[in-house]
N, C-alpha and C. Protein backbone atom coordinates (compact mmCIF):
# COMPACT_ATOMS: atom_id res chain seq x y z
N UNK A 1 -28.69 -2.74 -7.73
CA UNK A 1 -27.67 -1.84 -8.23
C UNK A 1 -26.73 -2.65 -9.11
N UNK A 2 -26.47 -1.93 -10.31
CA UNK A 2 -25.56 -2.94 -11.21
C UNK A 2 -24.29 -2.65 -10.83
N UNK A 3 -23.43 -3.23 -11.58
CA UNK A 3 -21.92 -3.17 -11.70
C UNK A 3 -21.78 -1.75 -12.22
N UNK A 4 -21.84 -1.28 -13.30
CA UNK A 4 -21.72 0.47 -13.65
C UNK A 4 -22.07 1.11 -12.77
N UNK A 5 -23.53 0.99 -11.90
CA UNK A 5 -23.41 2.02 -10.24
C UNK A 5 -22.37 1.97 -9.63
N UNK A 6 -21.79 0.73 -9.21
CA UNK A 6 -20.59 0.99 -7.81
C UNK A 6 -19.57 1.07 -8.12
N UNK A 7 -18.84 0.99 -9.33
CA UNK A 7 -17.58 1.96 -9.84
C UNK A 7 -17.85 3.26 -10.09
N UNK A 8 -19.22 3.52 -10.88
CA UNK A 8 -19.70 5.39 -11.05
C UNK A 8 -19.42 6.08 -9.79
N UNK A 9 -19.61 5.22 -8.10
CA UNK A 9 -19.94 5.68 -7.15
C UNK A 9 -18.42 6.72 -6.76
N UNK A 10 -18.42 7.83 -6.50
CA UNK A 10 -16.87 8.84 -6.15
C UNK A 10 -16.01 8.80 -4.91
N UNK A 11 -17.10 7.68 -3.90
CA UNK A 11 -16.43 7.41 -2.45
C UNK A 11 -15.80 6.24 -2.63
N UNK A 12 -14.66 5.80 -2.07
CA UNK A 12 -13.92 4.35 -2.15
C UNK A 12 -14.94 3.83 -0.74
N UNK A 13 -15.54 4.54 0.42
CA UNK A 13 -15.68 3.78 1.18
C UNK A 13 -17.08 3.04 0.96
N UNK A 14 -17.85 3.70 -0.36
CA UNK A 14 -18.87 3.17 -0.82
C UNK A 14 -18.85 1.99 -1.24
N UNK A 15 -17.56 1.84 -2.09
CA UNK A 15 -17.48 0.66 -2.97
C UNK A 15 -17.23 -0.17 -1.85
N UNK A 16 -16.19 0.15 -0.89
CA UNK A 16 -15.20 -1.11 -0.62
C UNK A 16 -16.51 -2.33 0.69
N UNK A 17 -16.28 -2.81 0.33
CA UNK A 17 -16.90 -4.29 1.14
C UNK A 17 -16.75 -4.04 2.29
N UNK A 18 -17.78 -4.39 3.81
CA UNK A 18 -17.29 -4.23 5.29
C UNK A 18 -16.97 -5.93 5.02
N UNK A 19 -16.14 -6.45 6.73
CA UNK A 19 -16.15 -7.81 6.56
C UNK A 19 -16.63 -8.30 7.01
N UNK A 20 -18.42 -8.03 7.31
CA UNK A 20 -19.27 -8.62 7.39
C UNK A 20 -20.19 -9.05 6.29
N UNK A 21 -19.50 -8.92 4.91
CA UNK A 21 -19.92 -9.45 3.71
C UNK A 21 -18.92 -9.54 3.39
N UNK A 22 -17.47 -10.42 3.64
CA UNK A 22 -16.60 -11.18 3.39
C UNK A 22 -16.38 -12.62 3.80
N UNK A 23 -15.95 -13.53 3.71
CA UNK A 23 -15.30 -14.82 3.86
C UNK A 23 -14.46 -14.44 4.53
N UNK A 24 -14.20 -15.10 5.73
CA UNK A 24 -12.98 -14.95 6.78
C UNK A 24 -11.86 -15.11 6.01
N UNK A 25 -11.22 -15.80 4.69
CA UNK A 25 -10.42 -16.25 4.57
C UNK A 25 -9.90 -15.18 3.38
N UNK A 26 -11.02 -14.50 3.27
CA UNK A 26 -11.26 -12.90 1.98
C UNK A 26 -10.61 -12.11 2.86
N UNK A 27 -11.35 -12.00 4.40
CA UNK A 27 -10.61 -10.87 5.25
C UNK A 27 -8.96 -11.13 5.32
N UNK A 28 -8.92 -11.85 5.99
CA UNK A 28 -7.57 -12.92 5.96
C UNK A 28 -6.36 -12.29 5.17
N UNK A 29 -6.70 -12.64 3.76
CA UNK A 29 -6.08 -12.07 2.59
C UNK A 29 -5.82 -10.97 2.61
N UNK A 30 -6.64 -10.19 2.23
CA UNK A 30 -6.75 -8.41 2.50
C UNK A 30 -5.77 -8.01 3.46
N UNK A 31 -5.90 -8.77 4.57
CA UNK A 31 -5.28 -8.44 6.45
C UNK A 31 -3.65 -8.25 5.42
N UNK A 32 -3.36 -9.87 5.26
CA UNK A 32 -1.53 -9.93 4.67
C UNK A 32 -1.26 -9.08 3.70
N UNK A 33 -2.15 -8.64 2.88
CA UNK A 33 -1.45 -7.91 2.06
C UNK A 33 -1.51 -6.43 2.02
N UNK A 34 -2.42 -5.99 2.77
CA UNK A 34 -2.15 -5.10 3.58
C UNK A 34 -0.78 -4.49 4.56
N UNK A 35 -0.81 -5.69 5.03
CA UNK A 35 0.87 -5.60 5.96
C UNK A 35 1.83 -5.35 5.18
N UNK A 36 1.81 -6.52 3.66
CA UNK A 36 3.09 -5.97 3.07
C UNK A 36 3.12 -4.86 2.43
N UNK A 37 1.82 -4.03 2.39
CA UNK A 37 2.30 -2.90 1.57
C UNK A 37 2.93 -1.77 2.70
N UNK A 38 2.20 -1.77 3.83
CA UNK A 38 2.76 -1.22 5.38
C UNK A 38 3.89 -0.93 5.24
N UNK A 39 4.33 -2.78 5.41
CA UNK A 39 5.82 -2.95 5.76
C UNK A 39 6.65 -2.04 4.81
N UNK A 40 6.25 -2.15 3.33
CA UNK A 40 6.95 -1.58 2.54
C UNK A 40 7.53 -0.07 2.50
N UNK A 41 6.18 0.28 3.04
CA UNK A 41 6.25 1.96 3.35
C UNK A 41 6.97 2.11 4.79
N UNK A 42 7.11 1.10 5.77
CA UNK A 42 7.73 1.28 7.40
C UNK A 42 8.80 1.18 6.63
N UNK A 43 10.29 0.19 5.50
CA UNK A 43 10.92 0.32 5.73
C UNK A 43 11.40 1.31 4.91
N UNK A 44 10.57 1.87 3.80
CA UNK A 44 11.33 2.96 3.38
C UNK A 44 11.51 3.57 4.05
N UNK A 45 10.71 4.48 4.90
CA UNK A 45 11.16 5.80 6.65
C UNK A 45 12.00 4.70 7.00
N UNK A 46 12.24 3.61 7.46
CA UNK A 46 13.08 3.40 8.74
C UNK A 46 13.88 1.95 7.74
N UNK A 47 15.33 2.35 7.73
CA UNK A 47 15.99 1.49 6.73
C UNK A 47 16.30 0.29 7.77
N UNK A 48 16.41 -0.96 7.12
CA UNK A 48 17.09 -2.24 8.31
C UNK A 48 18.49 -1.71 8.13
N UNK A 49 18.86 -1.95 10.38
CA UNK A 49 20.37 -2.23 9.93
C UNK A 49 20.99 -3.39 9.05
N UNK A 50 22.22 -3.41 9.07
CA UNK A 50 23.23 -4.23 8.72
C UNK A 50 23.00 -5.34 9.03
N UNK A 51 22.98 -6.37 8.33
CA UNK A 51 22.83 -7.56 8.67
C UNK A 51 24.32 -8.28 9.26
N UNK A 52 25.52 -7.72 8.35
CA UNK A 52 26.05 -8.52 8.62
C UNK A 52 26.97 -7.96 9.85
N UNK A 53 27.04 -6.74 10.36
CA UNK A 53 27.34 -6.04 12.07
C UNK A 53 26.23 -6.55 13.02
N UNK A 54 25.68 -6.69 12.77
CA UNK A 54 24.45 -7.42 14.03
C UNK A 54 22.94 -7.70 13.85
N UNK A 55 22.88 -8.86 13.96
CA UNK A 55 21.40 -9.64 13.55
C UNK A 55 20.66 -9.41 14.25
N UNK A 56 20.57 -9.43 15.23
CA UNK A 56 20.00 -9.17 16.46
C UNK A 56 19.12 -8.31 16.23
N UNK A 57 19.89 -6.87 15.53
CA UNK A 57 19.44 -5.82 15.59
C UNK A 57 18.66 -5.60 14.55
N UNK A 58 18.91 -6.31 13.22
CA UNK A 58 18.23 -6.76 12.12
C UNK A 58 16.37 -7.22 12.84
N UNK A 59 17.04 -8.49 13.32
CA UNK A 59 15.68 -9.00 13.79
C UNK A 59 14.89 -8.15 14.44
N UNK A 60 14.93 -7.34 15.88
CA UNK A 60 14.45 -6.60 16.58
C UNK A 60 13.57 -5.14 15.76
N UNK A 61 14.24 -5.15 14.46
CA UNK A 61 14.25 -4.01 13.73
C UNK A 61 13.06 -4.55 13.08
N UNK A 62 12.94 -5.90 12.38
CA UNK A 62 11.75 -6.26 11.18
C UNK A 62 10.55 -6.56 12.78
N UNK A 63 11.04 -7.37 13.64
CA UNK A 63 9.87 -7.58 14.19
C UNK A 63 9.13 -6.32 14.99
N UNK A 64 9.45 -5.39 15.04
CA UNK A 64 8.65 -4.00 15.61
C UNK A 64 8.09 -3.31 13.97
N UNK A 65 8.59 -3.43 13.55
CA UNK A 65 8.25 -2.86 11.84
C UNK A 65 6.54 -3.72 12.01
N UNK A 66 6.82 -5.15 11.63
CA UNK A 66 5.62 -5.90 11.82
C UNK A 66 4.31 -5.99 12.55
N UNK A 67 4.83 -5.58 13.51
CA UNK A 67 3.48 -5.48 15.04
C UNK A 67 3.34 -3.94 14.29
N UNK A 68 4.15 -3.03 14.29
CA UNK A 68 3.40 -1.90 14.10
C UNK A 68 2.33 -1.56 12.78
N UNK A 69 2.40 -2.90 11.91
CA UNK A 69 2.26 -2.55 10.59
C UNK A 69 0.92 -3.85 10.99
N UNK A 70 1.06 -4.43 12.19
CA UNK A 70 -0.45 -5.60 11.79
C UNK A 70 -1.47 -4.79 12.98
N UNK A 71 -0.75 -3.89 13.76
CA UNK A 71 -1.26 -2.89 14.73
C UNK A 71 -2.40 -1.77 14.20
N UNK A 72 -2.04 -1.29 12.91
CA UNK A 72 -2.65 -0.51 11.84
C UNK A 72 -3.72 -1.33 11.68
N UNK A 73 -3.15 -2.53 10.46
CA UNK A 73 -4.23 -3.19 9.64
C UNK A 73 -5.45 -3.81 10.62
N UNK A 74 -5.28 -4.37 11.84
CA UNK A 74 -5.76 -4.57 12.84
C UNK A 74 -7.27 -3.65 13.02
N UNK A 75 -6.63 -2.22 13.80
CA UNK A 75 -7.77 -0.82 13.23
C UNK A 75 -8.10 -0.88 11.70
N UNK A 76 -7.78 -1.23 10.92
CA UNK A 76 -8.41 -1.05 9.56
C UNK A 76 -9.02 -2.12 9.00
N UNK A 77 -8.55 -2.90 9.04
CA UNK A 77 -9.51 -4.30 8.30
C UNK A 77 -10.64 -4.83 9.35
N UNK A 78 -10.18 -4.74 10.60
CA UNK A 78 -11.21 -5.52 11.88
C UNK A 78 -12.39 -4.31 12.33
N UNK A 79 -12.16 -3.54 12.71
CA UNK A 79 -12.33 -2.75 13.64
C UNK A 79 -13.23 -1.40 12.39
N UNK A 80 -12.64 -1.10 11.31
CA UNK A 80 -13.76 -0.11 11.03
C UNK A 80 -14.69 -0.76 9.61
């Protein structure tokens, strides 16, 4: 199959690669940047507090953002 077949193809899940024909370090990649687009979309819905009224709450706030956003990519890059 050439290169003009698998862009012609109308499914993305046709094209896209499993990562069992990736480089761990291909998956890897994909995994992080994946997260940051996540993250990007977790903090638009959910704004950080204030940094400078309480850090704490800052921190507590990015690190649940994170697990929930490597929780996803996790089911999506590993798993299907």
């Amino acid at each position: 199959m050439g290169l003009f077949e698998i862009f012609k193809k109308k499914s993305e899940s046709e094209v896209k690669p499993t990562c069992d024909e990736l480089y761990p370090h291909e998956v890897q990649a994909i995994a992080e940047k994946r997260v940051e687009v996540i993250m990007a979309g977790l903090l638009e819905k959910n704004p950080e507090p204030d940094k400078e009224t309480d850090t704490m709450a800052l921190v507590r706030h990015m690190n649940l953002l994170k697990e929930m956003a490597e929780e996803v990519v996790v089911r999506e890059v590993i798993y299907e």
